[in-house]
Protein backbone atom coordinates (compact mmCIF):
# COMPACT_ATOMS: atom_id res chain seq x y z
CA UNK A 1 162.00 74.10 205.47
CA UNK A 2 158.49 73.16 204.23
CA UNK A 3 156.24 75.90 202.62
CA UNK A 4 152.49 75.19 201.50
CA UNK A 5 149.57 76.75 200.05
CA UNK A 6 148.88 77.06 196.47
CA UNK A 7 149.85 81.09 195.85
CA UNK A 8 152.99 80.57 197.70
CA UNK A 9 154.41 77.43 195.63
CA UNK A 10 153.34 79.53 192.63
CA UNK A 11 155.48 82.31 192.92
CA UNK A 12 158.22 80.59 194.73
CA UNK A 13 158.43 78.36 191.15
CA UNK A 14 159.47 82.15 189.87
CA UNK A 15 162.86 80.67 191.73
CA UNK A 16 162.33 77.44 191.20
CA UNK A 17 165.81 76.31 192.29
CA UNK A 18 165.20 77.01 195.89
CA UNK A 19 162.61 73.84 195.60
CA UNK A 20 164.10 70.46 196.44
CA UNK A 21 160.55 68.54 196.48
CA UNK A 22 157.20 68.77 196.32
CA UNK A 23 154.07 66.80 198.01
CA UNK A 24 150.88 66.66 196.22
CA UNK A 25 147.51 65.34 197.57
CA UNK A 26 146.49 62.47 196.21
CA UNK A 27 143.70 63.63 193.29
CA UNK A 28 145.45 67.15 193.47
CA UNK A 29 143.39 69.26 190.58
CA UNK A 30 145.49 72.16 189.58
CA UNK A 31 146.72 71.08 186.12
CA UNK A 32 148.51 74.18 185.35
CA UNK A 33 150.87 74.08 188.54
CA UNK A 34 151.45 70.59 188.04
CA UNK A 35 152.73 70.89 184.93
CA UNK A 36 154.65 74.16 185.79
CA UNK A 37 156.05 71.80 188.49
CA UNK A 38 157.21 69.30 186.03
CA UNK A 39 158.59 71.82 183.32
CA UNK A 40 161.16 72.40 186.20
CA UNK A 41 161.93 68.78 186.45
CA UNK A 42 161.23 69.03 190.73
CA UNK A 43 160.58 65.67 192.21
CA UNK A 44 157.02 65.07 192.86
CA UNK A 45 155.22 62.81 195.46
CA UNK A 46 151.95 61.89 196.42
CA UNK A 47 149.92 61.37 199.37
CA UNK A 48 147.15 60.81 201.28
CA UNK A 49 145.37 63.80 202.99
CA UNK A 50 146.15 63.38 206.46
CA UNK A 51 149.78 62.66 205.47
CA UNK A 52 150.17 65.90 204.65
CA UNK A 53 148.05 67.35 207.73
CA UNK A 54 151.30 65.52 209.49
CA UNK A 55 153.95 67.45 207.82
CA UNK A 56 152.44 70.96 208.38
CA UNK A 57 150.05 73.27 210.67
CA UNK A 58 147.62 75.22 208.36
CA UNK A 59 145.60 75.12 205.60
CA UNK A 60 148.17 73.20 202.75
CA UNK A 61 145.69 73.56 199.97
CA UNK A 62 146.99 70.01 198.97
CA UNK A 63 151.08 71.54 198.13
CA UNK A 64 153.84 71.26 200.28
CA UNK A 65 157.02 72.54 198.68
CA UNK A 66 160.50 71.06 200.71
CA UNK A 67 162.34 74.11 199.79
CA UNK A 68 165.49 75.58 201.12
CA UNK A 69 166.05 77.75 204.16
CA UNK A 70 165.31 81.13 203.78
CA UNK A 71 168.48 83.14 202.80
CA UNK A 72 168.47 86.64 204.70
CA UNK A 73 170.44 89.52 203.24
CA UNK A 74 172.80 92.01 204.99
CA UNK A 75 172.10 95.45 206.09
CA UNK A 76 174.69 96.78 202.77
CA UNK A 77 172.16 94.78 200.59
CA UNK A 78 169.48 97.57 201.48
CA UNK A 79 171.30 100.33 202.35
CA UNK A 80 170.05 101.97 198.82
CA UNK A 81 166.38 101.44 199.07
CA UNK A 82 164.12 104.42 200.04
CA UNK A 83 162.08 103.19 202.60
CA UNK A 84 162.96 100.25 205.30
CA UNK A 85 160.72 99.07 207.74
CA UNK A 86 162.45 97.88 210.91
CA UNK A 87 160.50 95.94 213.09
CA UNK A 88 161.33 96.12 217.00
CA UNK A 89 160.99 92.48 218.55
CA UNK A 90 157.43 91.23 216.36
CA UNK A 91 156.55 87.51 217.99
CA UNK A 92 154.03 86.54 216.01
CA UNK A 93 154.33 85.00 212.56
CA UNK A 94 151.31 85.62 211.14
CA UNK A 95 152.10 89.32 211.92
CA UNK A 96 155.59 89.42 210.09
CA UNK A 97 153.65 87.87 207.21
CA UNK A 98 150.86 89.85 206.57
CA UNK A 99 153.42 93.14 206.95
CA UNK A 100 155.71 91.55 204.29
CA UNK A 101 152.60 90.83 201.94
CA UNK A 102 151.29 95.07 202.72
CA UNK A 103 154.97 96.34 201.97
CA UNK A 104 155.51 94.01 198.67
CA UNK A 105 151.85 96.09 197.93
CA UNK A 106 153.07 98.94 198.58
CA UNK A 107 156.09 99.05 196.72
CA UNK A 108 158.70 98.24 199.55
CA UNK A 109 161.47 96.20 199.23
CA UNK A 110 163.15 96.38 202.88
CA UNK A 111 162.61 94.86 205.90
CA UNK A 112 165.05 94.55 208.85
CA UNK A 113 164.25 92.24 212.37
CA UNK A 114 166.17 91.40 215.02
CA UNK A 115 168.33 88.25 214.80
CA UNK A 116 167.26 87.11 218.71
CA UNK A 117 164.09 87.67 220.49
CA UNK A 118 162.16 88.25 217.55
CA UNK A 119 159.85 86.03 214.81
CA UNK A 120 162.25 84.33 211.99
CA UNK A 121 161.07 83.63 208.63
CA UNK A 122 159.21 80.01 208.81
CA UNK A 123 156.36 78.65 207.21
CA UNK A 124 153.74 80.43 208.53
CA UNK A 125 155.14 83.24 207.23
CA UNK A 126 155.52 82.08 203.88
CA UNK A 127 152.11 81.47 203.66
CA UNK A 128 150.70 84.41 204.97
CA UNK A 129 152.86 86.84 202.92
CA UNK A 130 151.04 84.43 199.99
CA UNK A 131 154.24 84.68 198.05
CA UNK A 132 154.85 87.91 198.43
CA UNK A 133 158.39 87.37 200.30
CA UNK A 134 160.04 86.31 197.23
CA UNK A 135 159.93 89.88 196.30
CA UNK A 136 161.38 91.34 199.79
CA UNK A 137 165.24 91.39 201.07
CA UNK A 138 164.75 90.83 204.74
CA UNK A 139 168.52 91.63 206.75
CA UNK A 140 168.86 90.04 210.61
CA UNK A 141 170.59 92.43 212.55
CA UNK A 142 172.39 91.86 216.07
CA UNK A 143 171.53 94.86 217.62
CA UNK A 144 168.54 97.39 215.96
CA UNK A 145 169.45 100.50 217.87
CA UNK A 146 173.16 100.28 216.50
CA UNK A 147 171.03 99.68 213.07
CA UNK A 148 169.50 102.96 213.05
CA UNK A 149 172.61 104.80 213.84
CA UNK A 150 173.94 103.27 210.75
CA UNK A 151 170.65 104.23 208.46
CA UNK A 152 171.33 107.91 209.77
CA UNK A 153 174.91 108.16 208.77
CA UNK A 154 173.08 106.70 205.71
CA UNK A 155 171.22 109.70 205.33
CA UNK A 156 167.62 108.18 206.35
CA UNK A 157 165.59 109.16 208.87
CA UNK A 158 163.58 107.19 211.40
CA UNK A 159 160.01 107.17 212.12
CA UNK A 160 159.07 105.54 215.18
CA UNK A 161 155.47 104.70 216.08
CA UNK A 162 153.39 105.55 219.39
CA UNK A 163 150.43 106.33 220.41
CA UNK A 164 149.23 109.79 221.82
CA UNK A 165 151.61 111.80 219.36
CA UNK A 166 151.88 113.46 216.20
CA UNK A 167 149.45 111.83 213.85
CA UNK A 168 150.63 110.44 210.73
CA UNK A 169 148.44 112.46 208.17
CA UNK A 170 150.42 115.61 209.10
CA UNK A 171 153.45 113.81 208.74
CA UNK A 172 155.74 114.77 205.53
CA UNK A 173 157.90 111.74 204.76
CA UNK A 174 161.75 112.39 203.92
CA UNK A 175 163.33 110.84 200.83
CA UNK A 176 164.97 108.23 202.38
CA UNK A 177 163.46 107.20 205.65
CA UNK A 178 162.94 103.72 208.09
CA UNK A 179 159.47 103.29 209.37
CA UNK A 180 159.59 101.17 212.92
CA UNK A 181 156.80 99.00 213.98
CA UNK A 182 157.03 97.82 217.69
CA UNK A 183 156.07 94.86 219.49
CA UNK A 184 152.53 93.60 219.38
CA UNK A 185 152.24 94.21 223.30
CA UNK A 186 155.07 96.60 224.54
CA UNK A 187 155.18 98.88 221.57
CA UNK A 188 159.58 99.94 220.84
CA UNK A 189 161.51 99.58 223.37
CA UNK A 190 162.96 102.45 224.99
CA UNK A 191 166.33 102.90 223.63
CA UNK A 192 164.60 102.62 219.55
CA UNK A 193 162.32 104.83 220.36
CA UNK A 194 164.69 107.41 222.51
CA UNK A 195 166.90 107.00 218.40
CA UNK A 196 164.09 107.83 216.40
CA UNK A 197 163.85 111.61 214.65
CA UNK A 198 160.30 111.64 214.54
CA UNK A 199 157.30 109.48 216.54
CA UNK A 200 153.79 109.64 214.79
CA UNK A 201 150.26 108.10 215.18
CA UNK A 202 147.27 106.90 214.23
CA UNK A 203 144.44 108.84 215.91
CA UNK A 204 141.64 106.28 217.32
CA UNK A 205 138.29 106.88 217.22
CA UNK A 206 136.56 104.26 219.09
CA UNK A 207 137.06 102.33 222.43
CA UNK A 208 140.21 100.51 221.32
CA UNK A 209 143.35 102.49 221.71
CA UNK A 210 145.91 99.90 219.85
CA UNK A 211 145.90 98.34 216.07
CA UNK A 212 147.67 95.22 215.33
CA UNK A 213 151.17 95.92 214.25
CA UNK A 214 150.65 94.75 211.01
CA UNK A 215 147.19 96.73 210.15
CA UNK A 216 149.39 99.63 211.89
CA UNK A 217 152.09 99.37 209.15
CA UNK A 218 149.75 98.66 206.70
CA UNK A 219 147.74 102.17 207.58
CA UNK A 220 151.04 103.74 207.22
CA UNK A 221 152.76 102.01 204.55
CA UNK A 222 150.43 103.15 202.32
CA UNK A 223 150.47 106.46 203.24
CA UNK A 224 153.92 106.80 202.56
CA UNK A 225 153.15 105.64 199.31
CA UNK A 226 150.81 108.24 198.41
CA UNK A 227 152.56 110.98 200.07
CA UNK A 228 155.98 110.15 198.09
CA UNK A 229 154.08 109.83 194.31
């Protein structure tokens, strides 16, 4: 898999045995992370601009890391953590990104998705989390409903997310709880939401009635946070 961006090389040389190779643009500045790079002994190559423009879509900042695929964990992995966030069917990756770069933020270590019909880990994500999925266990699970009975015999408790219900200030957090974030269009699905013990909101002001699902979870990501100080 090939990962780029600056921040995202930087921490990912934190591991630095997940790197098989790295591309640099030709005049690349960054002193430091070059010789980080080379303390490592990781194979370095050069080239041209639009070479690298080939290799990946986005903004490169002049890195491309060849690293190796991304190693999900298994539900038992983060059965122990406080707070999970399972999301239900996300398609986009700059969404699953930017939700694993809030929840690093705010102090969550947990994410579950669903192995089919759903975003993977790729590059995009890598680079919008800017890093920050080096510090997440993410588990693939076959079937997410099934999932959440096996949090609550766990002892957690799952907060779904809808609109037109309770809102979220009002909403006291349990010790050990799941926080789902549906689909950027449909919302959950049915049978997650008919499993959850409690479905809260965000009250809306204006003319829009929906947040992106990853400003959505940020909102309450960081609420939980506070609330659980």
């Amino acid at each position: 898999m090939l990962v780029f961006g600056r921040n995202v090389i930087e921490e990912m040389l934190n591991n630095h045995e997940k790197i098989n190779k790295i591309y640099l643009q030709k005049n690349f500045k960054e002193e430091k992370l070059i010789s980080s790079i080379q303390k490592y002994n990781i194979e370095m190559e050069y080239k041209e601009k639009y070479e690298l423009d080939k290799l990946v879509k986005g903004t490169h900042q002049g890195i491309i890391g060849v690293v190796k695929d991304y190693e999900y964990c298994e539900l038992e992995d983060i059965i122990d953590e406080e707070v999970i966030i399972i999301l239900d069917h996300l398609e986009d990756p700059h969404n699953l990104g930017a939700i694993i770069r809030t929840a690093e933020a705010a102090g969550v270590k947990a994410i579950i998705i669903p192995k089919d019909r759903s975003v993977q880990v790729n590059s995009t994500v890598f680079k919008v989390s800017a890093g920050a999925i080096e510090n997440i266990k993410i588990a693939r699970v076959t079937n997410i409903v099934n999932t959440m009975k096996d949090l609550k015999k766990n002892g957690y408790w799952i907060y779904g997310t809808d609109m037109n219900q309770d809102s979220f200030k009002d909403c006291e957090y349990s010790e050990k709880m799941a926080l789902v974030i549906g689909n950027e269009g449909s919302g959950m699905s049915r049978l997650v939401k008919d499993n959850c013990d409690f479905i809260i909101s965000i009250p809306m002001k204006g003319q829009i009635n929906s947040l992106n699902a990853s400003v959505a979870a940020g909102i309450l990501l960081f609420d939980i946070s506070l609330k659980r100080k």
